[in-house]
Protein backbone atom coordinates (compact mmCIF):
# COMPACT_ATOMS: atom_id res chain seq x y z
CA UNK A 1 0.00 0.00 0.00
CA UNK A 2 1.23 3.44 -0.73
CA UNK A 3 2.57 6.02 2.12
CA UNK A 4 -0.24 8.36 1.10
CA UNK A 5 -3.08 5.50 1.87
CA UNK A 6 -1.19 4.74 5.08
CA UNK A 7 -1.42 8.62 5.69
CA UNK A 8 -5.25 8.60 4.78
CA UNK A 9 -5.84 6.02 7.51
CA UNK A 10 -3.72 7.31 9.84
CA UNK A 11 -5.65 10.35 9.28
CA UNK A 12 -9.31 9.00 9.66
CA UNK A 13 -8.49 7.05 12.52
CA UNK A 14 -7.09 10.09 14.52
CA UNK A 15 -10.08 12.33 13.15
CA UNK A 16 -13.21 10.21 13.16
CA UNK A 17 -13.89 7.51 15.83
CA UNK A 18 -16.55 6.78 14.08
CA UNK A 19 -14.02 4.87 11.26
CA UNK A 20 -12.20 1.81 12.81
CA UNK A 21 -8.70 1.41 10.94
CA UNK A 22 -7.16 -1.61 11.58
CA UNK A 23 -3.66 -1.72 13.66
CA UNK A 24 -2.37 -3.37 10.59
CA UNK A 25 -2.78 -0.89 8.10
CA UNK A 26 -0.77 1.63 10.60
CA UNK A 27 2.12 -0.40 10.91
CA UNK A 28 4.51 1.57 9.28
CA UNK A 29 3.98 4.49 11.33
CA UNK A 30 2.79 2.66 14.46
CA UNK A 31 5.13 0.66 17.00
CA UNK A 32 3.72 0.27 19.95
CA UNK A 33 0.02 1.20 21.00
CA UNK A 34 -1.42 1.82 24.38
CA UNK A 35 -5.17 1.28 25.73
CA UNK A 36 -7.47 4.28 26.20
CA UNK A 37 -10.23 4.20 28.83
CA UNK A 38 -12.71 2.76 26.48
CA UNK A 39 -10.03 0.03 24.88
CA UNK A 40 -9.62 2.20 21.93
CA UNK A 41 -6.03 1.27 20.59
CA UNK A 42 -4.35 4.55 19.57
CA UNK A 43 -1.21 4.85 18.48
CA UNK A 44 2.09 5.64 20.44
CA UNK A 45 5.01 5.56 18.34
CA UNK A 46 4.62 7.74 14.76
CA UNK A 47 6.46 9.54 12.32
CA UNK A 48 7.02 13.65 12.61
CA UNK A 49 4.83 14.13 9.73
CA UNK A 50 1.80 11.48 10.83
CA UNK A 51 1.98 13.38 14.57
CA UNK A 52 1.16 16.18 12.51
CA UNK A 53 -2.43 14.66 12.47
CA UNK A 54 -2.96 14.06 16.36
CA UNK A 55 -2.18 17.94 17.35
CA UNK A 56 -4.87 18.93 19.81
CA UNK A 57 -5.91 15.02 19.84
CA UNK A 58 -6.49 13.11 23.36
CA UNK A 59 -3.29 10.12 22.34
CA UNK A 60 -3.05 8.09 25.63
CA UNK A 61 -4.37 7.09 29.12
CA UNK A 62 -2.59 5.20 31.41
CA UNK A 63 -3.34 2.21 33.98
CA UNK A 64 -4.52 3.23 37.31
CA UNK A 65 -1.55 3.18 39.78
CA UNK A 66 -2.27 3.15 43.61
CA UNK A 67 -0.72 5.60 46.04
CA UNK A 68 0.55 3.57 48.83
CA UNK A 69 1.91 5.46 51.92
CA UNK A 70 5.19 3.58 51.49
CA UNK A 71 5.54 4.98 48.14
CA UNK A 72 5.05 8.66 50.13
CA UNK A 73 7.36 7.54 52.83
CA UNK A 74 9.99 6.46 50.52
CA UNK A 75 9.95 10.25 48.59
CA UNK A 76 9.86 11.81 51.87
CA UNK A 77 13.22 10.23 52.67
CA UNK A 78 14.47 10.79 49.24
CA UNK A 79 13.73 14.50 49.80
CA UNK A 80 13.89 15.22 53.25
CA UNK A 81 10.06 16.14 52.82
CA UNK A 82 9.16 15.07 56.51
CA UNK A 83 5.78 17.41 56.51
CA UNK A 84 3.70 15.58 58.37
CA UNK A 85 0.53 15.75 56.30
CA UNK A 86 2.51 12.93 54.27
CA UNK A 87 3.88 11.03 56.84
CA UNK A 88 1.61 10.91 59.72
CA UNK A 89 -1.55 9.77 59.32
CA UNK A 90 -3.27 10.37 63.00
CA UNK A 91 -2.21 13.94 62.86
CA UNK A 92 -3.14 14.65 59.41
CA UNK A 93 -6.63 13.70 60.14
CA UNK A 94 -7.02 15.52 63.21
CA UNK A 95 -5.40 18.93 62.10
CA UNK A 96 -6.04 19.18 58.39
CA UNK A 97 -9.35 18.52 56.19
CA UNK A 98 -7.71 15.87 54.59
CA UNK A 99 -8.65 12.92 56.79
CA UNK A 100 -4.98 11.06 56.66
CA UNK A 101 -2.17 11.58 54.84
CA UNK A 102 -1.93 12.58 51.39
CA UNK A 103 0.82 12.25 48.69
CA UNK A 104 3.57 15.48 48.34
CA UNK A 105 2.90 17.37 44.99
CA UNK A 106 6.58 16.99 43.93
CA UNK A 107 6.03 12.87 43.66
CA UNK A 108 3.32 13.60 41.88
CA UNK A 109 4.81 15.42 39.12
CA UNK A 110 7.92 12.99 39.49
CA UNK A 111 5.59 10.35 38.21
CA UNK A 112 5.12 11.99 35.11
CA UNK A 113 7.58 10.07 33.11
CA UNK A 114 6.51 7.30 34.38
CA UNK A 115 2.67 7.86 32.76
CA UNK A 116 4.40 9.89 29.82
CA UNK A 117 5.93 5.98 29.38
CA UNK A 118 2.58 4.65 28.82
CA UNK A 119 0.60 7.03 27.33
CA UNK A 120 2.39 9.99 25.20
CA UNK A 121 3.02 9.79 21.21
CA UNK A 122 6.95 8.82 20.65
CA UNK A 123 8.79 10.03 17.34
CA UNK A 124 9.37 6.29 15.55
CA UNK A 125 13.28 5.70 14.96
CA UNK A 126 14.09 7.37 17.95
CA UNK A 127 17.71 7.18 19.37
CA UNK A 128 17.33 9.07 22.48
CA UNK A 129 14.39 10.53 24.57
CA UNK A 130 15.33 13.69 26.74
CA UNK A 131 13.36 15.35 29.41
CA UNK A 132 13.33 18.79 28.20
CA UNK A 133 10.77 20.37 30.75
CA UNK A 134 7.54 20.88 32.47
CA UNK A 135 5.65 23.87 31.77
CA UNK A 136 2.25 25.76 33.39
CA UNK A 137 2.65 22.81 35.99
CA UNK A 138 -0.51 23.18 38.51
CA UNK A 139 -1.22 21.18 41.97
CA UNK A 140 -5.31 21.52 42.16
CA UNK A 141 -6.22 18.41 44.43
CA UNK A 142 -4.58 16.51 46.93
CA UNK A 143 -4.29 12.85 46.38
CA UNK A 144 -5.26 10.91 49.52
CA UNK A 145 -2.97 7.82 50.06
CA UNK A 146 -4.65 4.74 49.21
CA UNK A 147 -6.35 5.98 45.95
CA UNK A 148 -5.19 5.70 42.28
CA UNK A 149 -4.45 7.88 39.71
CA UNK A 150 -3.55 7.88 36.17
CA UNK A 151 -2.42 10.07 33.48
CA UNK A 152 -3.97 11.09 30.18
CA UNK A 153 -2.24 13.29 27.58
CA UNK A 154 -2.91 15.51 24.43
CA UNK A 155 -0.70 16.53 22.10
CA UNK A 156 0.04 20.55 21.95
CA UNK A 157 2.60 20.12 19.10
CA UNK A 158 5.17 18.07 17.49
CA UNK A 159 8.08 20.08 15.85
CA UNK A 160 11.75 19.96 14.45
CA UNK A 161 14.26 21.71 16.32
CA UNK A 162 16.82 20.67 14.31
CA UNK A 163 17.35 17.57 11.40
CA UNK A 164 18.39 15.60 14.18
CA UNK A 165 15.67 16.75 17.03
CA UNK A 166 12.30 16.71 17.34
CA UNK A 167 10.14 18.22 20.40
CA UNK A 168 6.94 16.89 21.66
CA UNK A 169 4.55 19.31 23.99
CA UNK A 170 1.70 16.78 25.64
CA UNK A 171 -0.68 18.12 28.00
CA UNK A 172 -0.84 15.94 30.99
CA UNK A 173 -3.61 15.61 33.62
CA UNK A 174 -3.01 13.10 36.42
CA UNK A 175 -6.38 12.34 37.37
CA UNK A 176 -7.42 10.86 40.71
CA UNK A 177 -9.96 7.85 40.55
CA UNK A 178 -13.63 8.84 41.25
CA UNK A 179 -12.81 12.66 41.67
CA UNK A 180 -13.89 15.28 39.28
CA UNK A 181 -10.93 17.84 39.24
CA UNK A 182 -7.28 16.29 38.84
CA UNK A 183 -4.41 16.55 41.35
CA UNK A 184 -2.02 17.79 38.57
CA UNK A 185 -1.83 19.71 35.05
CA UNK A 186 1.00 20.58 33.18
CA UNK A 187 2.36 21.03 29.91
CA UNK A 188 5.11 18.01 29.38
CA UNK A 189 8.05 18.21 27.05
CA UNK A 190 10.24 15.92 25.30
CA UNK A 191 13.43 16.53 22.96
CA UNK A 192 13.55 12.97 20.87
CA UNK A 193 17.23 12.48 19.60
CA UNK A 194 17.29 10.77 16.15
């Protein structure tokens, strides 16, 4: 099949979800794929030019990943980030709103690779994958220890920086399980090597 009919399904699979493209027919400019709430495979690894298509596009959502206060009590000894809304439970929930402990912002946005892993369009024929930056990064909702969260990312843009670099701008919301607003936004971007 011709690059232009790969681009044409590429296209109408990214524009309509109404049209159902087989994985198959993608598989020069798909790699890997990732599930989306609703099992919708979308695609994760693409060419510059097919990324084009998926600007402004929802491209991933993670798995749900539990916040265990071990997790928080590891990062607080990583940091030195003691504060004991984090790491003590009894006193959280009798001087704060909060009920117990809840996770520190900072691991939050540390796990942000982590979900960018799962659920962020790559550049296919990548050689290296640099953390270039978070931008506009909010904190609007405390995650209480024991619930989950996962991430779910648009694409802003997709653009050479030079022939051998490419930057990706996702935005990112790590949303908490059964809560409305999310406990983080931000603008995440990548520099891909080629």
């Amino acid at each position: 099949m011709p690059q232009q009919d790969y681009l044409q399904d590429l296209r109408n699979y990214l524009n309509d979800s109404a049209t159902i493209t087989p994985a198959s027919q993608l598989r020069n400019y798909v790699k890997t794929t990732c599930l989306t709430q609703d099992d919708k495979i979308l695609p994760l690894r693409v060419t510059l030019e097919a990324a084009q298509f998926s600007i402004g596009k929802e491209v991933g959502v993670t798995k749900w990943f539990q916040v265990t206060q071990k997790r928080v009590n590891r990062f607080a000894e990583a940091t030195g980030d003691f504060q004991f809304i984090h790491i003590d439970r009894e006193r959280s929930a009798r001087e704060t709103c909060y009920d117990g402990t809840i996770a520190h912002g900072m691991l939050t946005m540390a796990l942000v690779p982590t979900f960018a892993s799962q659920g962020s369009l790559k550049i296919l024929g990548t050689r290296q994958s640099i953390i270039y930056g978070l931008d506009r990064v909010r904190f609007l909702n405390p995650i209480r220890i024991g619930k989950r969260i996962r991430g779910r990312f648009t694409l802003l843009s997709a653009q050479e920086r030079s022939p051998q670099e490419v930057l990706m701008r996702h935005a990112v919301s790590i949303e908490i399980e059964g809560e409305d607003k999310p406990a983080l936004i931000a603008d995440w971007i990548v520099m891909y090597v080629l």
